[in-house]
PDB file of N, CA and C in Angstrom:
ATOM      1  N   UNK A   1     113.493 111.958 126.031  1.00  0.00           N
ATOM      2  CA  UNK A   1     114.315 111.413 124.966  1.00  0.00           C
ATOM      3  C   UNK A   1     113.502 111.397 123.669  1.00  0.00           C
ATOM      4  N   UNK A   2     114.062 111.836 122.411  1.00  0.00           N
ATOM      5  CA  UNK A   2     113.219 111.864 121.218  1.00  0.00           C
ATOM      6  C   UNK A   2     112.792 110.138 120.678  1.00  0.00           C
ATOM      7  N   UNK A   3     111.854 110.198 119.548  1.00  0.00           N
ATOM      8  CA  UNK A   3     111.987 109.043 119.505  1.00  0.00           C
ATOM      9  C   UNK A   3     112.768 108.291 118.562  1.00  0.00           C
ATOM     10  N   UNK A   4     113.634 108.960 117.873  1.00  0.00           N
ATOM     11  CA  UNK A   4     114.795 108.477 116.990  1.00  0.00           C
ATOM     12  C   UNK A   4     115.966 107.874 117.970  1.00  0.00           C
ATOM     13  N   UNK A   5     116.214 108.539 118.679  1.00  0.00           N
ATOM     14  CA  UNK A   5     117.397 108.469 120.711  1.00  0.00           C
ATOM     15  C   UNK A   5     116.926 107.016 121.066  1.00  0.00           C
ATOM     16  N   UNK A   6     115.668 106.978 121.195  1.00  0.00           N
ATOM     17  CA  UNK A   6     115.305 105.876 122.337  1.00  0.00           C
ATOM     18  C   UNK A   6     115.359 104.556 121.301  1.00  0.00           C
ATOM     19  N   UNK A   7     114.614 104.795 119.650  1.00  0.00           N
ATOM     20  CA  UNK A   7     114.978 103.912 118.801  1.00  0.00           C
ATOM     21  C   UNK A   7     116.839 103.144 118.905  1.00  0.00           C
ATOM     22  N   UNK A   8     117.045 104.115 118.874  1.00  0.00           N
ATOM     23  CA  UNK A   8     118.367 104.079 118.404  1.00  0.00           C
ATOM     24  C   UNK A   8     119.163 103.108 119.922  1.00  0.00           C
ATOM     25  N   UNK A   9     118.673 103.500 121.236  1.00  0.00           N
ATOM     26  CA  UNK A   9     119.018 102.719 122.658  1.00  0.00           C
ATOM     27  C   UNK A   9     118.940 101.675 122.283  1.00  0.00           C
ATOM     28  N   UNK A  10     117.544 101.430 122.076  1.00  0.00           N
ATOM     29  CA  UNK A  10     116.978  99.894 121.631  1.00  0.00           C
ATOM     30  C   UNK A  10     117.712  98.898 120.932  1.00  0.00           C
ATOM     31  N   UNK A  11     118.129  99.795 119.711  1.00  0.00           N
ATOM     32  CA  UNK A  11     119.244  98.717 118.425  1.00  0.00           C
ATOM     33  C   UNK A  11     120.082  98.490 119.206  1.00  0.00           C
ATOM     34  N   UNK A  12     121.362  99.380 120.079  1.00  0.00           N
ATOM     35  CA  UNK A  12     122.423  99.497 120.643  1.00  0.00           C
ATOM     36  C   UNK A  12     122.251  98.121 121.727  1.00  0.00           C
ATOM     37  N   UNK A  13     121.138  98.182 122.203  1.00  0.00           N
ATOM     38  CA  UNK A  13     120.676  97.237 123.677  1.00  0.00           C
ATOM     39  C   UNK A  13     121.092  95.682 123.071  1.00  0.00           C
ATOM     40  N   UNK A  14     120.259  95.279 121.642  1.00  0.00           N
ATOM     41  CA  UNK A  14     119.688  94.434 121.025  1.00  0.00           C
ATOM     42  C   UNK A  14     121.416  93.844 120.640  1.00  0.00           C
ATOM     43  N   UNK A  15     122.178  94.667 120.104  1.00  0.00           N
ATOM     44  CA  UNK A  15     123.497  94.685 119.421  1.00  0.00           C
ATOM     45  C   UNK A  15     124.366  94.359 120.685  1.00  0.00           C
ATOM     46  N   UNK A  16     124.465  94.613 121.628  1.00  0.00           N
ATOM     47  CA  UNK A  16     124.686  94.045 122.899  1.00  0.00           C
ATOM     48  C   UNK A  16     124.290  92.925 123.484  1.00  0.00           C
ATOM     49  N   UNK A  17     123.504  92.259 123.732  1.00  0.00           N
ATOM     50  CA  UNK A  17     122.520  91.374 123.834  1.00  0.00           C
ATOM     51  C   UNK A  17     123.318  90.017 123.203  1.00  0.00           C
ATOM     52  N   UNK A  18     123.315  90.717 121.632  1.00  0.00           N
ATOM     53  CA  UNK A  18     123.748  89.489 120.850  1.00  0.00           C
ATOM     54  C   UNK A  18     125.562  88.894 121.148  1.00  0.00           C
ATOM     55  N   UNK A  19     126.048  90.403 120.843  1.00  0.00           N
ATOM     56  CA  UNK A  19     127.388  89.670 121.428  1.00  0.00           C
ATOM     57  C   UNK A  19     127.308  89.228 123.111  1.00  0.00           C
ATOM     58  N   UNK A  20     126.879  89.544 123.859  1.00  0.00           N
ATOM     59  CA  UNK A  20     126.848  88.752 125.122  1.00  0.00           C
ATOM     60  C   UNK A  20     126.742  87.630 125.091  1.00  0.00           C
ATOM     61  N   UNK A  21     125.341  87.166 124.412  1.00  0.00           N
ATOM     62  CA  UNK A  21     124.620  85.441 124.386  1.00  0.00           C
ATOM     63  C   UNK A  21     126.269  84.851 123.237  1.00  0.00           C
ATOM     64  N   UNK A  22     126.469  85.437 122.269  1.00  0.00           N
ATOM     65  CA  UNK A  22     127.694  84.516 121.346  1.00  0.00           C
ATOM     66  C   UNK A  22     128.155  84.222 122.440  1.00  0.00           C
ATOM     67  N   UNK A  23     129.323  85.468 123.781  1.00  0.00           N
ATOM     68  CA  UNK A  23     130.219  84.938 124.026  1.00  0.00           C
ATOM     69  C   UNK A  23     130.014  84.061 125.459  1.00  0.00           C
ATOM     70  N   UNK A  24     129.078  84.671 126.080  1.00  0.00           N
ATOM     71  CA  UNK A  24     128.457  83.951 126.971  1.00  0.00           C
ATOM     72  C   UNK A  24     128.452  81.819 126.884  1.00  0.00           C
ATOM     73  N   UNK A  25     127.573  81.942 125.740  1.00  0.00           N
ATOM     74  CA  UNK A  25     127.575  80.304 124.846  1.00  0.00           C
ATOM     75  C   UNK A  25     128.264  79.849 124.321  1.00  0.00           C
ATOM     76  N   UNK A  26     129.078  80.641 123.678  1.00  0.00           N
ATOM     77  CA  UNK A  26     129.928  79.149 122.924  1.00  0.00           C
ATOM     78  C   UNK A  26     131.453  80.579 122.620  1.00  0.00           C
ATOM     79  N   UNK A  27     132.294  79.833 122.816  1.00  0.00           N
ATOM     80  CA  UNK A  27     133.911  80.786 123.179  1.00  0.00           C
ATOM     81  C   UNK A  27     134.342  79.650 121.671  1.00  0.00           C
ATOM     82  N   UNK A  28     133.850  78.880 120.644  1.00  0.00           N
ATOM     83  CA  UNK A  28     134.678  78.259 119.589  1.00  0.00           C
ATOM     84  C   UNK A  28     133.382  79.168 118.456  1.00  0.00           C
ATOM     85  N   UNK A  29     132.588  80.055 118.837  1.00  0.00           N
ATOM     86  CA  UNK A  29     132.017  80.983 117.815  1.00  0.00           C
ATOM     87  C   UNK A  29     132.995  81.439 116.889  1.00  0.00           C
ATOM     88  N   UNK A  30     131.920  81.255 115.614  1.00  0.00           N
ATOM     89  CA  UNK A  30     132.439  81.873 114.237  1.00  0.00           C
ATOM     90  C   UNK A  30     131.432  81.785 113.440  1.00  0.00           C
ATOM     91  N   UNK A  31     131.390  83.262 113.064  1.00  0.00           N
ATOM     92  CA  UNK A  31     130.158  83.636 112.664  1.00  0.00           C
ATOM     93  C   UNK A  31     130.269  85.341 112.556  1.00  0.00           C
ATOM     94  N   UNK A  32     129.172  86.429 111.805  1.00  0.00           N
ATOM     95  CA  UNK A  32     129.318  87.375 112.050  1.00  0.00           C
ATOM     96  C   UNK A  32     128.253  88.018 112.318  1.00  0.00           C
ATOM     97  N   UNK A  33     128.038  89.232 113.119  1.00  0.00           N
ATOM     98  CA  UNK A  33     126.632  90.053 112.955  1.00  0.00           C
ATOM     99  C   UNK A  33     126.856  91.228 112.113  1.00  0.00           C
ATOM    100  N   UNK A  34     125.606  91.531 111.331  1.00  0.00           N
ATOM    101  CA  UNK A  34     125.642  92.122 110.712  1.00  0.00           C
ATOM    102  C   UNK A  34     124.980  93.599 110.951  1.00  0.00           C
ATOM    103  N   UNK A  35     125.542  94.497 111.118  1.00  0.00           N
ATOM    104  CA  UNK A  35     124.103  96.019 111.235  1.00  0.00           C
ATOM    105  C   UNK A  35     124.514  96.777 109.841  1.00  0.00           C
ATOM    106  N   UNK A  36     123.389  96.622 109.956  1.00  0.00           N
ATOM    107  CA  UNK A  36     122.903  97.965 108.399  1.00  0.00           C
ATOM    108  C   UNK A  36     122.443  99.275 109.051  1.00  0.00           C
ATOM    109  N   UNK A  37     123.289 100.437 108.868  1.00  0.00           N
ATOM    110  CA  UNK A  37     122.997 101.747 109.172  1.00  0.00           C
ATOM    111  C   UNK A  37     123.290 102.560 107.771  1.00  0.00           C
ATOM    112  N   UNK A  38     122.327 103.765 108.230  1.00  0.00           N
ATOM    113  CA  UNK A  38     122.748 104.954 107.237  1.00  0.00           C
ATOM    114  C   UNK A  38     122.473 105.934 108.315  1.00  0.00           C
ATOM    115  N   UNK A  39     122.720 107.140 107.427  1.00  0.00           N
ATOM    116  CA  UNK A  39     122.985 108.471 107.953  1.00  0.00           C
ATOM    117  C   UNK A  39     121.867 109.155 109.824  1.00  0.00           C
ATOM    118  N   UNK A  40     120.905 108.384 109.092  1.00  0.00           N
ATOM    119  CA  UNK A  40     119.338 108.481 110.118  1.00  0.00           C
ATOM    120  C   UNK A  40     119.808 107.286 111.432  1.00  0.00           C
ATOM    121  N   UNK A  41     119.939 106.128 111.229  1.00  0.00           N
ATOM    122  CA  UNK A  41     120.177 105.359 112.220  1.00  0.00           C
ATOM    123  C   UNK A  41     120.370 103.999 111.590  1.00  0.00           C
ATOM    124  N   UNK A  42     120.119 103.104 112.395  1.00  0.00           N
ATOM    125  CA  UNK A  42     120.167 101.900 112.165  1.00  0.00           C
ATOM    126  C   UNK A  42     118.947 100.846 111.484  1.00  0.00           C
ATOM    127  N   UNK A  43     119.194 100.497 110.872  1.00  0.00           N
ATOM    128  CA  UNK A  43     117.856  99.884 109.945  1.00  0.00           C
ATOM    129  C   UNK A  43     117.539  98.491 110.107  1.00  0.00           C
ATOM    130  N   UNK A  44     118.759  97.568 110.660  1.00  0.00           N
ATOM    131  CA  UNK A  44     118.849  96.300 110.664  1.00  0.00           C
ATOM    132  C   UNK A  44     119.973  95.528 111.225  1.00  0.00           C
ATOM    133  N   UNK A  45     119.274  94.411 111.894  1.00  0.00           N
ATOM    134  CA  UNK A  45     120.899  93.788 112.844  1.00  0.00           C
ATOM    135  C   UNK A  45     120.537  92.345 112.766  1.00  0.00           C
ATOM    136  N   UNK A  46     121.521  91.401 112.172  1.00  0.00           N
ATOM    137  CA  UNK A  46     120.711  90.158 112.119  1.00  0.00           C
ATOM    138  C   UNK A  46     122.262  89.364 112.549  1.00  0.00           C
ATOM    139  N   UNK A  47     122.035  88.484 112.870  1.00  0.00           N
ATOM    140  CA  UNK A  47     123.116  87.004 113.389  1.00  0.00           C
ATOM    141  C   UNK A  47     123.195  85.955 112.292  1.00  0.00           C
ATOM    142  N   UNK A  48     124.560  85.543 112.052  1.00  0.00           N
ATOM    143  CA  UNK A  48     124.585  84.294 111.157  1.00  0.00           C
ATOM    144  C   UNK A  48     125.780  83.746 111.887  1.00  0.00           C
ATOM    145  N   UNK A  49     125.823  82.632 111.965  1.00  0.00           N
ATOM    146  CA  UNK A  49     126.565  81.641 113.090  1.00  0.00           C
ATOM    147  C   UNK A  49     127.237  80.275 111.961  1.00  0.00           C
ATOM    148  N   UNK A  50     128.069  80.105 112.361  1.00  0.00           N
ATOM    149  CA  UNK A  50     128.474  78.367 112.226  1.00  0.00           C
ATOM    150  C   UNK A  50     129.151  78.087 113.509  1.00  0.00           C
ATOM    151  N   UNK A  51     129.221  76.879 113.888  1.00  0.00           N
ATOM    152  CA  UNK A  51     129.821  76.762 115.375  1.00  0.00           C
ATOM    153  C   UNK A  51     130.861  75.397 115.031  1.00  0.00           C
ATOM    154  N   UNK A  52     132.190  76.162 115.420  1.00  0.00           N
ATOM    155  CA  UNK A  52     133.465  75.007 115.069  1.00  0.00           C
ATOM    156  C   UNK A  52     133.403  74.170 116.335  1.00  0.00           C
ATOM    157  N   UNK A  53     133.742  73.088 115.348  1.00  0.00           N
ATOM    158  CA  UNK A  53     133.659  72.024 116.907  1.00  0.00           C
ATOM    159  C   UNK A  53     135.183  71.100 116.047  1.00  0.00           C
ATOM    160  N   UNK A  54     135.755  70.913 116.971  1.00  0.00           N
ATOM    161  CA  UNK A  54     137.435  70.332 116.409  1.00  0.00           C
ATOM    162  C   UNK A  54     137.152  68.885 117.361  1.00  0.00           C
TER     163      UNK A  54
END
C-alpha cells in the first residue's frame, strides 16, 4: 500500500472512530465533525460537541 493509501486508511479509521464513540455515548448529541480535505487527501478532522440535556 503507498503511503498516501495507508495515510489516507488512517483518517478514514479515525473519522469512524469518532462517529462510533458520539453515537455509542450519548444518542441527545449535537455537535459537528469537521474534515478538511483537498485534492491530495485529508489534512484535518477535529470534534466540537454541545450535549442537550432537556
Amino acid at each position: 500500500m503507498s503511503k498516501s493509501r495507508d495515510k489516507e486508511s488512517k483518517t478514514l479509521e479515525l473519522i469512524n472512530k469518532i462517529f462510533k464513540e458520539i453515537l455509542k455515548n450519548n444518542l441527545n448529541y449535537c455537535g459537528s465533525v469537521t474534515v478538511n480535505f483537498y485534492m491530495g487527501g485529508i489534512t484535518n478532522v477535529e470534534k466540537k460537541e454541545t450535549v442537550k440535556t432537556d
